[in-house]
C-alpha atoms as a PDB file:
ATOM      1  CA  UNK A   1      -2.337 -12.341  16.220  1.00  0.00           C
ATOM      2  CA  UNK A   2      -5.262 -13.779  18.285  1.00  0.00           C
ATOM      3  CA  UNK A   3      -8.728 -13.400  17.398  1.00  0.00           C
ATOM      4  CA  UNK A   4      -7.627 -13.344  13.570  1.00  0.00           C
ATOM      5  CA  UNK A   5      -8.574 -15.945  11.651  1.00  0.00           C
ATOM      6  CA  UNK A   6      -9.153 -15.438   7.910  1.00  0.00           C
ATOM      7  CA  UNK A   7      -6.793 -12.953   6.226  1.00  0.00           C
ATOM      8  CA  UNK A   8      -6.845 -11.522   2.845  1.00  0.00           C
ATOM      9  CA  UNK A   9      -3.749  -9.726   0.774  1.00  0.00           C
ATOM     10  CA  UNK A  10      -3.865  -8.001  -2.166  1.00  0.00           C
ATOM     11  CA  UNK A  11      -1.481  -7.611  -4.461  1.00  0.00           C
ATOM     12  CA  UNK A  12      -2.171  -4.958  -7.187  1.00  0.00           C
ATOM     13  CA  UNK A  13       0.348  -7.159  -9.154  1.00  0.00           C
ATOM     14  CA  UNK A  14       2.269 -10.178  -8.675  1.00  0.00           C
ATOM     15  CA  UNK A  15       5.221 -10.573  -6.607  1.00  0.00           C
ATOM     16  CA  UNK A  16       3.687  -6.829  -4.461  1.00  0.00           C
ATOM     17  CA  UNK A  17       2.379  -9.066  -1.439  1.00  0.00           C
ATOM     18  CA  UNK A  18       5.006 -11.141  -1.664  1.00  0.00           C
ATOM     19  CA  UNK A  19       7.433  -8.257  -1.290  1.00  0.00           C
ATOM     20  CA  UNK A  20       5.365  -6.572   0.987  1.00  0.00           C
ATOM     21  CA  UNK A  21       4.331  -8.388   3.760  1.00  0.00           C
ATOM     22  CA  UNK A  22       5.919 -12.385   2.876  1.00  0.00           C
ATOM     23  CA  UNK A  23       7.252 -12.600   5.788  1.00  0.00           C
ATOM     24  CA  UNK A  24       3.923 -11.745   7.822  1.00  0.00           C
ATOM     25  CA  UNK A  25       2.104 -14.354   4.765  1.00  0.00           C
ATOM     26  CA  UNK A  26       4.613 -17.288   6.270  1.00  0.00           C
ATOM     27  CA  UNK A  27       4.056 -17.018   9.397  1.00  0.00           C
ATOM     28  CA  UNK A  28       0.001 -16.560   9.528  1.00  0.00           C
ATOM     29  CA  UNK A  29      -0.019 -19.727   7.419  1.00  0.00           C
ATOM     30  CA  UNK A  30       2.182 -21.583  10.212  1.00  0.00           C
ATOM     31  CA  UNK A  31       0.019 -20.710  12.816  1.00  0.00           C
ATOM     32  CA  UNK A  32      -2.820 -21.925  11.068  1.00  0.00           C
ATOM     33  CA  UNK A  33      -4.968 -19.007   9.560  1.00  0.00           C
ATOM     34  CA  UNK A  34      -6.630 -19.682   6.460  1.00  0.00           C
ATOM     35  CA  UNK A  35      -5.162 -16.576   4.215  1.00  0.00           C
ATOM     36  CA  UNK A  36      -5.993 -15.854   0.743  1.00  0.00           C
ATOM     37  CA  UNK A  37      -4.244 -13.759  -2.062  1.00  0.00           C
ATOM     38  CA  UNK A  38      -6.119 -11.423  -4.774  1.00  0.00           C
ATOM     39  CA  UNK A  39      -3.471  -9.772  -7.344  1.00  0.00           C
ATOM     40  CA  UNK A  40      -4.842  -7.902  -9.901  1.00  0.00           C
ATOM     41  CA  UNK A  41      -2.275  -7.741 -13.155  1.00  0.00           C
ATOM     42  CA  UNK A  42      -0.021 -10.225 -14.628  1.00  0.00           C
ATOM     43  CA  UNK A  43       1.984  -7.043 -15.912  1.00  0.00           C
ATOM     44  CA  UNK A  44       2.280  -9.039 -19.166  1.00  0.00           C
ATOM     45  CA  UNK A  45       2.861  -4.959 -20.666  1.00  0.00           C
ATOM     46  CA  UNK A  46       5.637  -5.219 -18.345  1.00  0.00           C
ATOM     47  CA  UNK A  47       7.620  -8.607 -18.559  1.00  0.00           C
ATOM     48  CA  UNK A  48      11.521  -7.592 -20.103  1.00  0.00           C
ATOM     49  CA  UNK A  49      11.900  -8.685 -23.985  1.00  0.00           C
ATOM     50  CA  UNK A  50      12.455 -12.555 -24.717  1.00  0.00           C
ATOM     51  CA  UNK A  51      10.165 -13.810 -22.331  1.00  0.00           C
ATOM     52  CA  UNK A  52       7.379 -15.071 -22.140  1.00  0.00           C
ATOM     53  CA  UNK A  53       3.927 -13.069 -21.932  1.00  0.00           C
ATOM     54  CA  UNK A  54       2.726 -14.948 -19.051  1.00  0.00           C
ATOM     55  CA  UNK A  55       5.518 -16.044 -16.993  1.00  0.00           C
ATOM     56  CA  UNK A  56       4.700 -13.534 -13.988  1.00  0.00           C
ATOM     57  CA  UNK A  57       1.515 -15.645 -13.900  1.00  0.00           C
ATOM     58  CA  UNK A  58       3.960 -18.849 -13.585  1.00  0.00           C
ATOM     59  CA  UNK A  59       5.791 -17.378 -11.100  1.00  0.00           C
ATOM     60  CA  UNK A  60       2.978 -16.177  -8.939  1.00  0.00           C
ATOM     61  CA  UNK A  61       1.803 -19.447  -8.719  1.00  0.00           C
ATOM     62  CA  UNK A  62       5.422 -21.395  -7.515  1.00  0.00           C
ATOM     63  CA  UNK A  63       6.109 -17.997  -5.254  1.00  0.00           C
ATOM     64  CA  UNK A  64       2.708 -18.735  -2.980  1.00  0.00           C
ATOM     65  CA  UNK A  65       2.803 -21.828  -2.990  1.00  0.00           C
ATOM     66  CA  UNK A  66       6.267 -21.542  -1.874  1.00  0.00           C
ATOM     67  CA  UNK A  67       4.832 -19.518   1.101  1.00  0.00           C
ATOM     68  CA  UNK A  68       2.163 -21.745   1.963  1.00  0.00           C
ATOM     69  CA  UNK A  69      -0.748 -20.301   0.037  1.00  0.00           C
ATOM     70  CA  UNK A  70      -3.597 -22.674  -0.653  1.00  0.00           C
ATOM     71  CA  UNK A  71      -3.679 -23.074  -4.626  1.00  0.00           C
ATOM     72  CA  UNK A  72      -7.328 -22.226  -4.136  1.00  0.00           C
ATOM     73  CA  UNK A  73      -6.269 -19.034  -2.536  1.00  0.00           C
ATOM     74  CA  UNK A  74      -4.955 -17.706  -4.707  1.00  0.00           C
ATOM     75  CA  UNK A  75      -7.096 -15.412  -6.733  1.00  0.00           C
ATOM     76  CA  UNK A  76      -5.502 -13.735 -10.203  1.00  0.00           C
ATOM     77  CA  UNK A  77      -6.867 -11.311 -12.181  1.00  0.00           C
ATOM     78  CA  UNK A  78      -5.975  -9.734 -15.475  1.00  0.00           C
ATOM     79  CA  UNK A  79      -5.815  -5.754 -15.066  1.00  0.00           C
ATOM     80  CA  UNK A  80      -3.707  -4.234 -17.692  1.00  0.00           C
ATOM     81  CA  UNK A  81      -0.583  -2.767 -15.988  1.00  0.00           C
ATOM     82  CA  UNK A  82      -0.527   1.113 -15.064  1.00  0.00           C
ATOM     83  CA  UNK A  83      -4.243   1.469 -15.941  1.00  0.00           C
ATOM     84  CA  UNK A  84      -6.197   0.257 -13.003  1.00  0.00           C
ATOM     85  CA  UNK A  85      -7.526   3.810 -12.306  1.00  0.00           C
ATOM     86  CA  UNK A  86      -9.253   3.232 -15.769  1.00  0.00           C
ATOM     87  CA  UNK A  87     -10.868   0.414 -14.561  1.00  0.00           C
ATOM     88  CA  UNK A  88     -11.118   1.731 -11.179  1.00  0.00           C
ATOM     89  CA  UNK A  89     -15.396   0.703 -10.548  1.00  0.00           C
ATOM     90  CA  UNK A  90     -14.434  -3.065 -12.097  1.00  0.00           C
ATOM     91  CA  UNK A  91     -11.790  -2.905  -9.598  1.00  0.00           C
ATOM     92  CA  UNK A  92     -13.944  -1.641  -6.953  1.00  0.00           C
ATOM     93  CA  UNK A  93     -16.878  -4.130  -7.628  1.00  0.00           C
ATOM     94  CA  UNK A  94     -14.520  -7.381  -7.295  1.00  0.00           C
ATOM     95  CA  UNK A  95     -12.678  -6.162  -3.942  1.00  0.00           C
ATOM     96  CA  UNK A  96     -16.883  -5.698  -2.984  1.00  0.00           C
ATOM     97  CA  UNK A  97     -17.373  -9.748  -3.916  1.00  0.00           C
ATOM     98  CA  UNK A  98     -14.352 -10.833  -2.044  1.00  0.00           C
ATOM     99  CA  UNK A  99     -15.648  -9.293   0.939  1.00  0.00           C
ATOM    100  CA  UNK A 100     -18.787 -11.022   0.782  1.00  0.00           C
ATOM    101  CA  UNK A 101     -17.549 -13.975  -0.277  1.00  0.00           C
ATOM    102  CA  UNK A 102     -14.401 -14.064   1.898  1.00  0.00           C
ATOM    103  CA  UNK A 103     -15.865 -12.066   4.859  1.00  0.00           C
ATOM    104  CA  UNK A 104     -11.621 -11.507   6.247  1.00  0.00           C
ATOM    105  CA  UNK A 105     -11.301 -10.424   9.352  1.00  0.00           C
ATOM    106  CA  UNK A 106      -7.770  -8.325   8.278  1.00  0.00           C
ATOM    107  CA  UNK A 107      -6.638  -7.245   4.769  1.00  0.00           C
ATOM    108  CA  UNK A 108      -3.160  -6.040   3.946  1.00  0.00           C
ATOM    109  CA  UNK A 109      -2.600  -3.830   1.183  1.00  0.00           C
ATOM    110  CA  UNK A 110      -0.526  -1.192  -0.277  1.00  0.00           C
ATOM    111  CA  UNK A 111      -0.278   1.894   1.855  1.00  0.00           C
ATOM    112  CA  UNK A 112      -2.157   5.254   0.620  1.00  0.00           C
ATOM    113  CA  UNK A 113       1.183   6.617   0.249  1.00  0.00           C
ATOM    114  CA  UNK A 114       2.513   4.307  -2.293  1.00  0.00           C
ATOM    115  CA  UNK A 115       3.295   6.372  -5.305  1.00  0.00           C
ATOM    116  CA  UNK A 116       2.372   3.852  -7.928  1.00  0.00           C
ATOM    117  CA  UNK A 117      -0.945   4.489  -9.716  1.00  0.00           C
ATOM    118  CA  UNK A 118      -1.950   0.667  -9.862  1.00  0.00           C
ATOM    119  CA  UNK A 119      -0.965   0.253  -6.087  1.00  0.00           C
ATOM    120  CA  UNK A 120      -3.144   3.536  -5.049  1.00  0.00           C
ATOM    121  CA  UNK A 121      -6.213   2.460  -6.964  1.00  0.00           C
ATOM    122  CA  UNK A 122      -6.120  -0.926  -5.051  1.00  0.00           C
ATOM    123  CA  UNK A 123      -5.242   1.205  -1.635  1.00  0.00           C
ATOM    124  CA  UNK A 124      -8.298   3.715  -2.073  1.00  0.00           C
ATOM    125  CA  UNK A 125     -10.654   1.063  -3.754  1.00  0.00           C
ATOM    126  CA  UNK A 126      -9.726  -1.211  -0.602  1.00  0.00           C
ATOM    127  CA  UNK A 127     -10.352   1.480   2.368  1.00  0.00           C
ATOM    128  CA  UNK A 128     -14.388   1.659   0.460  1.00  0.00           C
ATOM    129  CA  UNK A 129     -15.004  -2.203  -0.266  1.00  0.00           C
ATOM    130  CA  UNK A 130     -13.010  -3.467   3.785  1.00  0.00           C
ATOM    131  CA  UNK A 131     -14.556  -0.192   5.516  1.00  0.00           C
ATOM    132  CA  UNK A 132     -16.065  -2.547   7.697  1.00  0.00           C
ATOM    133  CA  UNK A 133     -12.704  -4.659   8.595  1.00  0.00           C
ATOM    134  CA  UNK A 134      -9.421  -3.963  10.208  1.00  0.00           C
ATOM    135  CA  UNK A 135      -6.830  -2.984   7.327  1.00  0.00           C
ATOM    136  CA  UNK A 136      -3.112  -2.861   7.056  1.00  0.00           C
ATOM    137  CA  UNK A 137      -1.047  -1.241   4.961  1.00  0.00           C
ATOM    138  CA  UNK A 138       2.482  -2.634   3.715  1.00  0.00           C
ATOM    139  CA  UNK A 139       5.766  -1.118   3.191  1.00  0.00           C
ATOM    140  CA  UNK A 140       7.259  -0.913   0.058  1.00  0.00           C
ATOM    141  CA  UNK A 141      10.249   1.912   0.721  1.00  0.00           C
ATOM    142  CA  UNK A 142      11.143   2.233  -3.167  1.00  0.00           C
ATOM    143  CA  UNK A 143       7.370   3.754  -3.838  1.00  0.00           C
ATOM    144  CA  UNK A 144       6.765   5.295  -0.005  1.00  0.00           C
ATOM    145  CA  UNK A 145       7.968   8.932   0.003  1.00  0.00           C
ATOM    146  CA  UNK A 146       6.319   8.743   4.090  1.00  0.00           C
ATOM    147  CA  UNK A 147       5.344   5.431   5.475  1.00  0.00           C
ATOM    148  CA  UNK A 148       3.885   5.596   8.840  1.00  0.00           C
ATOM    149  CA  UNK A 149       5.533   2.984  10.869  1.00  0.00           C
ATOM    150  CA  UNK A 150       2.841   2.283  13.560  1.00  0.00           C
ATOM    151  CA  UNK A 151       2.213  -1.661  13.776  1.00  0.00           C
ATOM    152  CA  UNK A 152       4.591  -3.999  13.637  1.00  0.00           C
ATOM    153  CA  UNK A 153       4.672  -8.003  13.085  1.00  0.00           C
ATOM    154  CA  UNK A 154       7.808  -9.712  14.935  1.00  0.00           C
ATOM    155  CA  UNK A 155       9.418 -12.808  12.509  1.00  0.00           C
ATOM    156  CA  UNK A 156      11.407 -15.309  12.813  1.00  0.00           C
ATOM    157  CA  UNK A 157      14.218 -15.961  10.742  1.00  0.00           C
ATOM    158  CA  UNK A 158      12.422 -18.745   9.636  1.00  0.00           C
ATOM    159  CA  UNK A 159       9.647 -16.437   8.316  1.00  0.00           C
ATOM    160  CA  UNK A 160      11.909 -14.080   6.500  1.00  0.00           C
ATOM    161  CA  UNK A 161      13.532 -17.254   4.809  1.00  0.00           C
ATOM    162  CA  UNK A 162      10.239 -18.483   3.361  1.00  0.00           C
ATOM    163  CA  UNK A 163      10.124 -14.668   1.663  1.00  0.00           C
ATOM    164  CA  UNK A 164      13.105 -15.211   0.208  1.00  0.00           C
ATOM    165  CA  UNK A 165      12.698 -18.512  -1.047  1.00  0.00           C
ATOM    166  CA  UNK A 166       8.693 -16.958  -2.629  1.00  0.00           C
ATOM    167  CA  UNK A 167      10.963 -13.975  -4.083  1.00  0.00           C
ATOM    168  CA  UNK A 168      13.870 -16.458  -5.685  1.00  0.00           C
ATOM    169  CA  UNK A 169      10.775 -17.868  -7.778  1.00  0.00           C
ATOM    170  CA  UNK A 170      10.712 -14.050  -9.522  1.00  0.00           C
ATOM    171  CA  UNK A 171      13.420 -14.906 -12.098  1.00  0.00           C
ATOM    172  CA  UNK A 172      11.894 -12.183 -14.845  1.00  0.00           C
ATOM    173  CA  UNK A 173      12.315  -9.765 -11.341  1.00  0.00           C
ATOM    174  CA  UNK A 174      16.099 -10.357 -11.210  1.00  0.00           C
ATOM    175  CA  UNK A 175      18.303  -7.458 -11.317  1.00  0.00           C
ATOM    176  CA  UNK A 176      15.787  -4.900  -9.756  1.00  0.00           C
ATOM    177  CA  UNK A 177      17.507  -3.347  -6.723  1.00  0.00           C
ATOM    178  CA  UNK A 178      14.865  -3.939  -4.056  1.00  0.00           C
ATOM    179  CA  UNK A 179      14.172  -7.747  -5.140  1.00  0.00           C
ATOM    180  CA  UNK A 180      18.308  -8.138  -3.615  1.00  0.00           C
ATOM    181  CA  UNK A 181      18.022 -10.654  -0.760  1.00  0.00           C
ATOM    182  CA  UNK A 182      20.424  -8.547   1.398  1.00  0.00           C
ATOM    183  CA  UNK A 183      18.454  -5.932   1.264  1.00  0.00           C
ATOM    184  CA  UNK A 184      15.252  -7.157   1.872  1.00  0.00           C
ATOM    185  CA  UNK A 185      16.683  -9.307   4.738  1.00  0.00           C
ATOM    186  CA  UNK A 186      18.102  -5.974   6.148  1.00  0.00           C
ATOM    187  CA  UNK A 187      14.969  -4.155   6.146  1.00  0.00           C
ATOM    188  CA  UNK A 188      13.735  -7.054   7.845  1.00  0.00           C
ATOM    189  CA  UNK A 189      16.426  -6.495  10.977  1.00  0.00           C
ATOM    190  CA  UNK A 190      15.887  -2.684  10.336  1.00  0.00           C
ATOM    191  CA  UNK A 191      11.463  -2.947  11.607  1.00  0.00           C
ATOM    192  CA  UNK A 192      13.270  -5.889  14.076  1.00  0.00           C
ATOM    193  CA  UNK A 193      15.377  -3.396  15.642  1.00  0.00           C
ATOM    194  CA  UNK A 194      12.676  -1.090  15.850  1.00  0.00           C
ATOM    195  CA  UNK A 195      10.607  -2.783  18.329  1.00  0.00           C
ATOM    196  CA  UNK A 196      13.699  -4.728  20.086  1.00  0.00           C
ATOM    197  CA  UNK A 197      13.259  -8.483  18.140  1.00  0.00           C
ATOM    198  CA  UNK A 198      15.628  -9.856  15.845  1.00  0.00           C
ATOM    199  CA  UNK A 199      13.116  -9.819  12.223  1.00  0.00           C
ATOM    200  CA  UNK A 200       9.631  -7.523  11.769  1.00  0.00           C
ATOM    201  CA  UNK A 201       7.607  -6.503   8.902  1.00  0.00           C
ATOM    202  CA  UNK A 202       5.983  -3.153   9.589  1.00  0.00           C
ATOM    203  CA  UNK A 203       2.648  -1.345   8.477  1.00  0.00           C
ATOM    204  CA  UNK A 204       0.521   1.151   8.585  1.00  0.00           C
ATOM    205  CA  UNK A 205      -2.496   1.225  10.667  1.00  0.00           C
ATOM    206  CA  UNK A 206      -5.651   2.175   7.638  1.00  0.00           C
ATOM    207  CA  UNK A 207      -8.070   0.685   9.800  1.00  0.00           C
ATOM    208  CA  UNK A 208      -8.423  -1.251  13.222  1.00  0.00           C
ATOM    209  CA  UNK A 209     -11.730  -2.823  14.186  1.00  0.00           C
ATOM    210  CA  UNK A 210     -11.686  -4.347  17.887  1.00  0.00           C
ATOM    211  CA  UNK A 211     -14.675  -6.522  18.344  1.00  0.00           C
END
């Protein structure tokens, strides 16, 4: 993707960009763009019984940099689970300091028809704070009832590897149907076959700025 430097995901919770758009993270960093990643919850509420509070926080770190993401660049912070749209101005007011601070020329996010309440806070809080900048959203079928298929990212095998590999460092994710490597691999060959390439992530076009 010419012309796109600096890139910015966010994750309303850890593992979401990962899921969503890994692929697409793996191979911006090979070519060089400098990419950060915001994820708003730990989902401590969430973690199954007998371990520990934090791990999600352990494993968000080992899953990016597993894809490349600068330890830097990787920005956490500590929503409570299912409750963002009580905190949806604090939300609102950080996504408006990354965009000063980070200035990206193309966030991807969660699609304003994902059904969870923590992913559409981030999606409508993201279309105010990035009005200014091209925005994509990602797929997530398990939470998209319609999912507008209207850009697509072509990957290598390579690329949809390196998800994997970020996804294996999920242990406390383990058992959930979507995290299943044949699936996500076939989705993968599903958006490829789409647009006549082997591998593709796909999203939906929020916003396109051409300057």
């Amino acid at each position: 993707m010419k012309g796109i430097n600096k890139v910015l995901v966010l994750g309303p919770h850890t593992d979401d960009g990962e899921f969503g758009c890994g692929g697409t993270i793996a191979r911006f960093i090979e070519e060089g763009k400098d990419l950060y990643y915001a994820t708003f919850s730990c989902a401590e509420e969430s973690v199954p019984e007998g371990l520990p509070k934090d791990i999600l926080l352990t494993e968000v770190k080992k899953a990016s940099a597993e894809l490349g993401i600068k330890r830097e660049n990787l920005l956490i912070y500590r929503y409570p689970v299912r409750k963002f749209a009580h905190h949806r101005q604090d939300i609102l007011e950080d996504l408006v300091k990354l965009n000063k601070e980070i200035k990206p020329e193309l966030v991807l996010m969660p699609s304003n028809n994902d059904l969870h309440q923590d992913h559409y806070t981030i999606a409508r809080e993201g279309l105010r704070a990035f009005k200014f900048t091209s925005i994509l959203g990602y797929e997530m079928p398990w939470n998209n009832i319609t999912f507008e298929t209207r850009s697509f990212i072509y990957l290598e095998e390579r690329h949809v590897e390196k998800k994997l590999d970020s996804l294996k460092c999920y242990r406390s994710q383990i058992g959930k149907k979507y995290a299943n490597a044949e699936y996500i691999k076939g989705l993968a060959r599903t958006r490829g076959v789409q647009i006549g390439v082997e591998f593709a992530e796909t999203f939906d076009v929020l916003r396109w700025i051409i300057k």
